[in-house]
ModelCIF file with pLDDT and N, C-alpha, C, O atoms, coordinates in Angstrom:
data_MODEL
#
_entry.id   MODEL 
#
_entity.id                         1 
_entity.type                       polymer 
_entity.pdbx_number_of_molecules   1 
#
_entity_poly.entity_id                      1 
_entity_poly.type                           'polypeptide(L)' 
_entity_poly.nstd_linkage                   no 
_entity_poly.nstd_monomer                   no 
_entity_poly.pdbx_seq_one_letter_code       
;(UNK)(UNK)(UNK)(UNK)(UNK)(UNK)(UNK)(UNK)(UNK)(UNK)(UNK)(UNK)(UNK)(UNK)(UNK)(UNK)
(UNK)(UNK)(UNK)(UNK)(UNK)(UNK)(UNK)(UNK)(UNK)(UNK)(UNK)(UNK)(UNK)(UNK)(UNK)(UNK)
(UNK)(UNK)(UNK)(UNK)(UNK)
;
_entity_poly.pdbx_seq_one_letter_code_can   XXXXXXXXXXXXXXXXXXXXXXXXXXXXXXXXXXXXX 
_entity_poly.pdbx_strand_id                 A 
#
loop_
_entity_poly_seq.entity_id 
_entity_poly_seq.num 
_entity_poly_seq.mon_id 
_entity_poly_seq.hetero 
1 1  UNK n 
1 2  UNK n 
1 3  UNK n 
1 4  UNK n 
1 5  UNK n 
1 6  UNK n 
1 7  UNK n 
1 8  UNK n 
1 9  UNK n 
1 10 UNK n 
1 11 UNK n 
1 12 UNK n 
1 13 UNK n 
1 14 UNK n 
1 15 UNK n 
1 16 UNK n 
1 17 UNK n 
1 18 UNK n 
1 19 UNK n 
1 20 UNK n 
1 21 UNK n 
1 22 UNK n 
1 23 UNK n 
1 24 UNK n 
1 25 UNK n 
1 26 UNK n 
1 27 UNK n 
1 28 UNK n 
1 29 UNK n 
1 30 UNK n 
1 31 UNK n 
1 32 UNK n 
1 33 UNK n 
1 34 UNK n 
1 35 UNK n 
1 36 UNK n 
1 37 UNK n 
#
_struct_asym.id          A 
_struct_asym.entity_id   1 
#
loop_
_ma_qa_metric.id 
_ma_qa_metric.mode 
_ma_qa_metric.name 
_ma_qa_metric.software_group_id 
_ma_qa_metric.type 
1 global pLDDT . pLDDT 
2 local  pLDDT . pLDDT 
#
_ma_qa_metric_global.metric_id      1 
_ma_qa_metric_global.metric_value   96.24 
_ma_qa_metric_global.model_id       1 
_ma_qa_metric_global.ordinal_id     1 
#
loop_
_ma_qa_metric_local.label_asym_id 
_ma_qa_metric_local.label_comp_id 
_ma_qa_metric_local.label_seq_id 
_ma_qa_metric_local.metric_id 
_ma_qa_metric_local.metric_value 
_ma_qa_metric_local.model_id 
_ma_qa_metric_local.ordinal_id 
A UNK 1  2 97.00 1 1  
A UNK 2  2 97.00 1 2  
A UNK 3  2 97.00 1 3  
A UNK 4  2 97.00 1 4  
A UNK 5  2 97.00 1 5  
A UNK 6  2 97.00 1 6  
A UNK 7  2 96.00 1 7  
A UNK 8  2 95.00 1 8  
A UNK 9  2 95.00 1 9  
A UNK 10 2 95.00 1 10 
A UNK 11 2 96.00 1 11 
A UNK 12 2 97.00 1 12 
A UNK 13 2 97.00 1 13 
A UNK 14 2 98.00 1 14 
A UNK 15 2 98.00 1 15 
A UNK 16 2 98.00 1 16 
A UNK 17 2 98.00 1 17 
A UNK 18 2 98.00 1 18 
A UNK 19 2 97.00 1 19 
A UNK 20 2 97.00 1 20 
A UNK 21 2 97.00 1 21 
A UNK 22 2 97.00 1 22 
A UNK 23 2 96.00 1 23 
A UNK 24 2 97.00 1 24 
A UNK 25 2 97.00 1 25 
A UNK 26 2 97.00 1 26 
A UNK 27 2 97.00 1 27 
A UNK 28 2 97.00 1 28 
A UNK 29 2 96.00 1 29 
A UNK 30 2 94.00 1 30 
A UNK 31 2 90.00 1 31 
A UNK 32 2 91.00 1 32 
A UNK 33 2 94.00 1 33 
A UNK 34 2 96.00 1 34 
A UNK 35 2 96.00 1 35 
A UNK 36 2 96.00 1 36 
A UNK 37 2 96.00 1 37 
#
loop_
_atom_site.group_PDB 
_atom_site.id 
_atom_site.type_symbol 
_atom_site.label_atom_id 
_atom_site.label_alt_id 
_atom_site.label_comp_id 
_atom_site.label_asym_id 
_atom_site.label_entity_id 
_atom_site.label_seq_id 
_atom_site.pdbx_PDB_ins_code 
_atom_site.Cartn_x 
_atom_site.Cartn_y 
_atom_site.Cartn_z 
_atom_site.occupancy 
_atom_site.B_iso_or_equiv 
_atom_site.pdbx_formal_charge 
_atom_site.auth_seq_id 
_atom_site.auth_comp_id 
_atom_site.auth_asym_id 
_atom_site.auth_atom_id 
_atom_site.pdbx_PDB_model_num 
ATOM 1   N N  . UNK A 1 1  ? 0.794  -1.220 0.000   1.00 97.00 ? 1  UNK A N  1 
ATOM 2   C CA . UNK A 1 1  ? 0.000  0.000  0.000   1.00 97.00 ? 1  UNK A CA 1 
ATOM 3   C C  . UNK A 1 1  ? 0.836  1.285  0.000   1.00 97.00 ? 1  UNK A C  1 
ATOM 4   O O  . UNK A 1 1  ? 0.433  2.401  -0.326  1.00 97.00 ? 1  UNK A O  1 
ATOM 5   N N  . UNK A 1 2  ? 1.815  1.019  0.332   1.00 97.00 ? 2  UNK A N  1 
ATOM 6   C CA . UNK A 1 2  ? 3.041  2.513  0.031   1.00 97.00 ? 2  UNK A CA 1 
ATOM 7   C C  . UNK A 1 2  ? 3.751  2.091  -1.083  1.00 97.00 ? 2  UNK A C  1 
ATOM 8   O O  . UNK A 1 2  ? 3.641  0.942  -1.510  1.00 97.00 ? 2  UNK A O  1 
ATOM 9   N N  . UNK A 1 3  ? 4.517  2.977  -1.620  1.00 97.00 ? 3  UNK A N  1 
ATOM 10  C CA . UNK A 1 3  ? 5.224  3.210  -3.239  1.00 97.00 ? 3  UNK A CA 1 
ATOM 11  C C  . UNK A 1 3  ? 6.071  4.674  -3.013  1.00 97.00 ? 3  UNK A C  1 
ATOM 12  O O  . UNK A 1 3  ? 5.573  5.800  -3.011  1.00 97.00 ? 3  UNK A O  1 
ATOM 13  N N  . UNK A 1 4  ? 7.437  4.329  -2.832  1.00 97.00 ? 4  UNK A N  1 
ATOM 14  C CA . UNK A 1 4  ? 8.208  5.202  -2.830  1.00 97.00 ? 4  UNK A CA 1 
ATOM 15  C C  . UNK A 1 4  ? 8.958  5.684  -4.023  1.00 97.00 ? 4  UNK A C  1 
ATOM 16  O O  . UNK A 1 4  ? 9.693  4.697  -4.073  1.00 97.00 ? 4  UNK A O  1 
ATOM 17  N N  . UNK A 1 5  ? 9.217  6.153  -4.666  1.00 97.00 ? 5  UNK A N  1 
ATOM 18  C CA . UNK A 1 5  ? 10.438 6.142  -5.927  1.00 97.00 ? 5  UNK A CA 1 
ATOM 19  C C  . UNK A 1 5  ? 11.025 7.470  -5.608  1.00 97.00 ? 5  UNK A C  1 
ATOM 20  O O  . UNK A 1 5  ? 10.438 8.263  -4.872  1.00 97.00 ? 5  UNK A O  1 
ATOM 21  N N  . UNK A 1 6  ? 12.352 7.758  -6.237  1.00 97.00 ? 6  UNK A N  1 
ATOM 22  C CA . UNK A 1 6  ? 13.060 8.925  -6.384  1.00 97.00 ? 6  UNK A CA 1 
ATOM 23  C C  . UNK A 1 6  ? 13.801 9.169  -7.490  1.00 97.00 ? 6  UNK A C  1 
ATOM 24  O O  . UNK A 1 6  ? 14.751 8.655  -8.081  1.00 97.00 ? 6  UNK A O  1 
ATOM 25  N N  . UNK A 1 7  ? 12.978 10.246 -7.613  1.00 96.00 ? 7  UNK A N  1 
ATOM 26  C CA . UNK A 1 7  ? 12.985 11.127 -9.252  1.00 96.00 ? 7  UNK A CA 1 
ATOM 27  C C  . UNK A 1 7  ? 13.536 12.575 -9.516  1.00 96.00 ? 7  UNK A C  1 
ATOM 28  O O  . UNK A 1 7  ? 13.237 13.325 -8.587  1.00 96.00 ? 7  UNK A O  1 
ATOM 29  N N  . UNK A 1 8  ? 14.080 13.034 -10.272 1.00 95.00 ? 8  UNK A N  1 
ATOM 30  C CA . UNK A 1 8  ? 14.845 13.694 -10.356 1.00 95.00 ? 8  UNK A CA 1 
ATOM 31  C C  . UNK A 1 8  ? 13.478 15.014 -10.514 1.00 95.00 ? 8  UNK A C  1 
ATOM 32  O O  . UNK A 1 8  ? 12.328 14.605 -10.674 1.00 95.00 ? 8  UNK A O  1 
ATOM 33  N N  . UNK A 1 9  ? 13.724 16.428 -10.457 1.00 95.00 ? 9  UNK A N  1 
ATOM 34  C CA . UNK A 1 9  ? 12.710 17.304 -10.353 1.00 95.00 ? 9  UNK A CA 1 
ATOM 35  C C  . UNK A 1 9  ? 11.935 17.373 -11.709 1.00 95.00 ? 9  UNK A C  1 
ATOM 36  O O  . UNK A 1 9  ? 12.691 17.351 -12.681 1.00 95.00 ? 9  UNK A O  1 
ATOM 37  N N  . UNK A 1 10 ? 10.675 17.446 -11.983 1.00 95.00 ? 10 UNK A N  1 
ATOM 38  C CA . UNK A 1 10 ? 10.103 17.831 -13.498 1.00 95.00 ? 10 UNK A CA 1 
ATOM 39  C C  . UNK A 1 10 ? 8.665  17.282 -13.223 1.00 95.00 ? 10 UNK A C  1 
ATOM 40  O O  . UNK A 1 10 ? 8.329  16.891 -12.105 1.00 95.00 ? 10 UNK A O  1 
ATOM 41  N N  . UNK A 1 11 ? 7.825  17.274 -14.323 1.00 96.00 ? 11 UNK A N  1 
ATOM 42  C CA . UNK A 1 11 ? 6.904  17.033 -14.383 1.00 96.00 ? 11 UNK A CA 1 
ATOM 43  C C  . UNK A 1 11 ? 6.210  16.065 -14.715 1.00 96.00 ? 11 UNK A C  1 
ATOM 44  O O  . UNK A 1 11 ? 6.238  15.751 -15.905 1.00 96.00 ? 11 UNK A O  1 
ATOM 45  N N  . UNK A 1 12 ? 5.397  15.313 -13.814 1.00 97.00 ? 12 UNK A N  1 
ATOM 46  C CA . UNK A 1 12 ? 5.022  13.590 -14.116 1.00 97.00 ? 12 UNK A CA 1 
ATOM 47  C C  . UNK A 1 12 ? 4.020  13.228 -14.420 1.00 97.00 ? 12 UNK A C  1 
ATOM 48  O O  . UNK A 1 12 ? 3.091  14.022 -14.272 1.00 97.00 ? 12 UNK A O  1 
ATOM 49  N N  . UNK A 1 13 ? 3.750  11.978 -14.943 1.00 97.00 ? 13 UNK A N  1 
ATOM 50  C CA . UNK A 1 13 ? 2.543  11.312 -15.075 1.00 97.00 ? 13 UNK A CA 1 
ATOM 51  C C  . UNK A 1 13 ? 2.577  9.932  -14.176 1.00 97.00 ? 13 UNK A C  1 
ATOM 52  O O  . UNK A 1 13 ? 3.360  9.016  -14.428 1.00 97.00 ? 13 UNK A O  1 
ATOM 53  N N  . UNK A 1 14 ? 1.571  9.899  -13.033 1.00 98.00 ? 14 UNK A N  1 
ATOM 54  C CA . UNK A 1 14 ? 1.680  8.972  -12.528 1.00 98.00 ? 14 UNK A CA 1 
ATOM 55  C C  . UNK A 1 14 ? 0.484  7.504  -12.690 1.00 98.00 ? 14 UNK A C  1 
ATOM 56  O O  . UNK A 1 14 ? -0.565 7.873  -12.161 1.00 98.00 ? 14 UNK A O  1 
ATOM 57  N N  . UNK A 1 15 ? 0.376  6.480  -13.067 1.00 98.00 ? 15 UNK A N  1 
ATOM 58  C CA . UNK A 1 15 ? -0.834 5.920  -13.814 1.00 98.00 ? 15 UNK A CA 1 
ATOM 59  C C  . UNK A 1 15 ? -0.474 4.680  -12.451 1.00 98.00 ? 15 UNK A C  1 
ATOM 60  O O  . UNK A 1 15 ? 0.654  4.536  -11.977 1.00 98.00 ? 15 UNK A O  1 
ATOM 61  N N  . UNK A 1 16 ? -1.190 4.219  -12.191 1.00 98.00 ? 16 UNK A N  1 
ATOM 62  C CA . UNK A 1 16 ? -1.831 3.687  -10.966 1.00 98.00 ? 16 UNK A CA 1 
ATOM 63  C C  . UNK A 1 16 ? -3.321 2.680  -10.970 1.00 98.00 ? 16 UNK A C  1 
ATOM 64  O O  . UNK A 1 16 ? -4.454 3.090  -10.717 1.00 98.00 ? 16 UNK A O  1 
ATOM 65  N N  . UNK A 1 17 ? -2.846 1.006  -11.404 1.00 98.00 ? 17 UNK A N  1 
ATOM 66  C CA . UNK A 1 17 ? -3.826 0.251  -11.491 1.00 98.00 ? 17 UNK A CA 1 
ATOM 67  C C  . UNK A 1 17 ? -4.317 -0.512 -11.078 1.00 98.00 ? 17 UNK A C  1 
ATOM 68  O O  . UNK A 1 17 ? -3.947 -1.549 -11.629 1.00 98.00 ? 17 UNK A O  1 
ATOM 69  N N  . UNK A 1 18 ? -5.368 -0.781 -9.989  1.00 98.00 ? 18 UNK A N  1 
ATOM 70  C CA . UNK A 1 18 ? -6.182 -1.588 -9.448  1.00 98.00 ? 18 UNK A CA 1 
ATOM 71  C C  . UNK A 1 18 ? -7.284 -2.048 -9.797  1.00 98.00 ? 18 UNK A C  1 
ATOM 72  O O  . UNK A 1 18 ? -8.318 -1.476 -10.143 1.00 98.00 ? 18 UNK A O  1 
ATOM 73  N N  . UNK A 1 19 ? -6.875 -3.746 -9.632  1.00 97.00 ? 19 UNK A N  1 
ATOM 74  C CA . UNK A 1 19 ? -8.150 -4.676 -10.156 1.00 97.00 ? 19 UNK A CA 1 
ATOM 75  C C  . UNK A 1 19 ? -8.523 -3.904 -11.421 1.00 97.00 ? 19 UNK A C  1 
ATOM 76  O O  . UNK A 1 19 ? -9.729 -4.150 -11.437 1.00 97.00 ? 19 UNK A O  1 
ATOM 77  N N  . UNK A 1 20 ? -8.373 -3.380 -12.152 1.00 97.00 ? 20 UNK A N  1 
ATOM 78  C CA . UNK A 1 20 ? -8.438 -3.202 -13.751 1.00 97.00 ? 20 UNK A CA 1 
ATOM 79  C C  . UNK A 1 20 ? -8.538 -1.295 -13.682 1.00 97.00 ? 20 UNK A C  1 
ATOM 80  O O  . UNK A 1 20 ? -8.223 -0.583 -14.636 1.00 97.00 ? 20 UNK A O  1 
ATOM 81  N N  . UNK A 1 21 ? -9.017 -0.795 -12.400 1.00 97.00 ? 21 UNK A N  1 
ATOM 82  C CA . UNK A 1 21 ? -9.122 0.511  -12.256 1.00 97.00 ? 21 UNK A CA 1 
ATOM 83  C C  . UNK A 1 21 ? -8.166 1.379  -12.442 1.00 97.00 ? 21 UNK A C  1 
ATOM 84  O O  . UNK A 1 21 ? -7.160 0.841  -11.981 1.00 97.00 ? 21 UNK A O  1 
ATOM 85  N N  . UNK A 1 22 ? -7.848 2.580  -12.916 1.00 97.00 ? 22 UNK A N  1 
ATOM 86  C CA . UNK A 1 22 ? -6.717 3.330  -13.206 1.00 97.00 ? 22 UNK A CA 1 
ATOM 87  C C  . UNK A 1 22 ? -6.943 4.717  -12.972 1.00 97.00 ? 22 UNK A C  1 
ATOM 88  O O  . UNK A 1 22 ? -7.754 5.460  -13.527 1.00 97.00 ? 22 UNK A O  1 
ATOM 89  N N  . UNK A 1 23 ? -6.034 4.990  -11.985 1.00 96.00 ? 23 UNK A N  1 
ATOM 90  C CA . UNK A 1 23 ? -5.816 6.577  -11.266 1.00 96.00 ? 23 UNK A CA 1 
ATOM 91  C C  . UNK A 1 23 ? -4.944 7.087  -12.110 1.00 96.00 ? 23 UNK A C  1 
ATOM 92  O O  . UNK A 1 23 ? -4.134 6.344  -12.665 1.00 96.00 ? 23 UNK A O  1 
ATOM 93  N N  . UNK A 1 24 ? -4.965 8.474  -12.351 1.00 97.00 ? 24 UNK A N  1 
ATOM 94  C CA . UNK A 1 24 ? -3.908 8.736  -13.373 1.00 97.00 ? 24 UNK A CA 1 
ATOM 95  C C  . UNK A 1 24 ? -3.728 9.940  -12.674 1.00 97.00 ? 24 UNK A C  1 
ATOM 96  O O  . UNK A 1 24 ? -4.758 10.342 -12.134 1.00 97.00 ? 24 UNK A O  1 
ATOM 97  N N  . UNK A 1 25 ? -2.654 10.690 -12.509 1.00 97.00 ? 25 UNK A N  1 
ATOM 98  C CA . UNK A 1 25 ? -2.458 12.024 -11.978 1.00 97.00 ? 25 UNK A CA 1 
ATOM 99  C C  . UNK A 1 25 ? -1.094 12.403 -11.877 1.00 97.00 ? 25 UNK A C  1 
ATOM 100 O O  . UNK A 1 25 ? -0.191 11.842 -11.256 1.00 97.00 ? 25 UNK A O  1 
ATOM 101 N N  . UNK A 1 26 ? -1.057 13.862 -12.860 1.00 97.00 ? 26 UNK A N  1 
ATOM 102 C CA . UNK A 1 26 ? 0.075  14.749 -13.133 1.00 97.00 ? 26 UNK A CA 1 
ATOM 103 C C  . UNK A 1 26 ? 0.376  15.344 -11.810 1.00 97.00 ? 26 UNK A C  1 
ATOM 104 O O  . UNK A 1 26 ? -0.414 15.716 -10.942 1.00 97.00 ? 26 UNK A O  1 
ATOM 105 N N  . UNK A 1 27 ? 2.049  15.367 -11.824 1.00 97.00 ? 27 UNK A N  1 
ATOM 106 C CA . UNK A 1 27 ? 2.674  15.532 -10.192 1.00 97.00 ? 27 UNK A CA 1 
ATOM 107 C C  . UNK A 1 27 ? 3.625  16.224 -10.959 1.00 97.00 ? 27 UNK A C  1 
ATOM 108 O O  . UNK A 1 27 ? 3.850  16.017 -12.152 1.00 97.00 ? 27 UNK A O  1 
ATOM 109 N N  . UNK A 1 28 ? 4.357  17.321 -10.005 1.00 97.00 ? 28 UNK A N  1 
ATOM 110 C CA . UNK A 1 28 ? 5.320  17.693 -10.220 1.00 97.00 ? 28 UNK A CA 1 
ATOM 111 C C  . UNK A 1 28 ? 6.287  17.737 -8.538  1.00 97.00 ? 28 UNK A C  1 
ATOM 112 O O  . UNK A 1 28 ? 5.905  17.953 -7.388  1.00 97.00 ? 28 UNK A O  1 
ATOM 113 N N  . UNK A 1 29 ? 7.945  17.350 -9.262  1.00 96.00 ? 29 UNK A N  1 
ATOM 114 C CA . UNK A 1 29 ? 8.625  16.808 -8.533  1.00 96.00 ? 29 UNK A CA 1 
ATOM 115 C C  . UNK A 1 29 ? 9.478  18.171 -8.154  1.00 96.00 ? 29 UNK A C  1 
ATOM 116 O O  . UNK A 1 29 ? 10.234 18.754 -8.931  1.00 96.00 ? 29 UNK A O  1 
ATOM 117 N N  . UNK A 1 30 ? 9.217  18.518 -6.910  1.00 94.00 ? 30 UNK A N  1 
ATOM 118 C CA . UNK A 1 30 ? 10.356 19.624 -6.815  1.00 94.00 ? 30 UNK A CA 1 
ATOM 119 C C  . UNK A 1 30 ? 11.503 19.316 -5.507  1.00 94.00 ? 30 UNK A C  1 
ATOM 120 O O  . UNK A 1 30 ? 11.767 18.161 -5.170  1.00 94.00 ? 30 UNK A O  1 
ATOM 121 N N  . UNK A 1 31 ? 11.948 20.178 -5.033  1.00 90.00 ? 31 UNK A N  1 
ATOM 122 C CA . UNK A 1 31 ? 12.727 20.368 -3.668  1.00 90.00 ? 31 UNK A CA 1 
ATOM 123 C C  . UNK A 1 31 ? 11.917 19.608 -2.808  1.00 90.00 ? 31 UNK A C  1 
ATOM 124 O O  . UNK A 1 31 ? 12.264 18.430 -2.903  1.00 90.00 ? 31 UNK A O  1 
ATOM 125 N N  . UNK A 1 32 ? 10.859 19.773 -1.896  1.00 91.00 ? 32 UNK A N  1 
ATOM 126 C CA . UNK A 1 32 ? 10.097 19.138 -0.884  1.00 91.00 ? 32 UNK A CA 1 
ATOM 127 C C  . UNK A 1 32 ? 9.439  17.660 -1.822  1.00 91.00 ? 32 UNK A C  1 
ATOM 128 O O  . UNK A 1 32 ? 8.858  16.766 -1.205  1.00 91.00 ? 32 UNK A O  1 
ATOM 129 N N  . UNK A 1 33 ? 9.609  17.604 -3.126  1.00 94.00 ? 33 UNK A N  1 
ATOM 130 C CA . UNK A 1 33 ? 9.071  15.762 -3.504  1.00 94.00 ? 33 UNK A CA 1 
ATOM 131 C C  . UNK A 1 33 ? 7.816  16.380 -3.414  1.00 94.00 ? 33 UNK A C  1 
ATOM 132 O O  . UNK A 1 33 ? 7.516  17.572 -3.338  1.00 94.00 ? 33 UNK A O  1 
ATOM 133 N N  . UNK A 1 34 ? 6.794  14.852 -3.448  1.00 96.00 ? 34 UNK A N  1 
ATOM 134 C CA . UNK A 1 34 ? 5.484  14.988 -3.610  1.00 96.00 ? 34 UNK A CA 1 
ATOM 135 C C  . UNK A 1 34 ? 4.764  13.860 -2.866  1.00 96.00 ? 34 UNK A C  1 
ATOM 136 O O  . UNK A 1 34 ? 5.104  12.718 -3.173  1.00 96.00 ? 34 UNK A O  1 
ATOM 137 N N  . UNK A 1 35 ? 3.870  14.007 -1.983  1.00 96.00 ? 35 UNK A N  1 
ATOM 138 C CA . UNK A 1 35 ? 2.990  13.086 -1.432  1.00 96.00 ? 35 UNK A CA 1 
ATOM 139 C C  . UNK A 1 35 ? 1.706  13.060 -1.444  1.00 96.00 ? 35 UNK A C  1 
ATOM 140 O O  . UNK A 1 35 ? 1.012  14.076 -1.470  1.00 96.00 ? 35 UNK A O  1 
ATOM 141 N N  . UNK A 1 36 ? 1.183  11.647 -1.423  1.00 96.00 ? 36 UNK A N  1 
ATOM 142 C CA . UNK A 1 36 ? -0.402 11.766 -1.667  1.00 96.00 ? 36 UNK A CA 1 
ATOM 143 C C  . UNK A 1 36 ? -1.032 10.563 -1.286  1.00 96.00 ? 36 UNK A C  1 
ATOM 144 O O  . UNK A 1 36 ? -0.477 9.465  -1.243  1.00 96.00 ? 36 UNK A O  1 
ATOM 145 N N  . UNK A 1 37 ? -2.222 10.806 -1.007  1.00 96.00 ? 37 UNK A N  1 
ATOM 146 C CA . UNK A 1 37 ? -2.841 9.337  -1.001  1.00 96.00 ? 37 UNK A CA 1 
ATOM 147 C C  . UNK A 1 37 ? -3.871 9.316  -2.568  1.00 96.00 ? 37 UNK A C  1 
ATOM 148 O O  . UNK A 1 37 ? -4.502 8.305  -2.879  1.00 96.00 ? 37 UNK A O  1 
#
């Protein structure tokens, strides 16, 4: 249920799939990173 990665700063696409469902959501990576549920 957690997912860490480390990415260099810019702008993302994050795609995210459960049981066939798919979250999709643009993040951008700066100094402080990015967190979410």
């Amino acid at each position: 249920p957690l997912f860490y990665a480390r990415l260099e700063p810019g702008l993302y696409r994050v795609s995210a799939t459960y049981e066939g469902v798919v979250r999709t959501k643009t993040i951008r990576i700066g100094a402080k990173g990015f967190e979410e549920t």
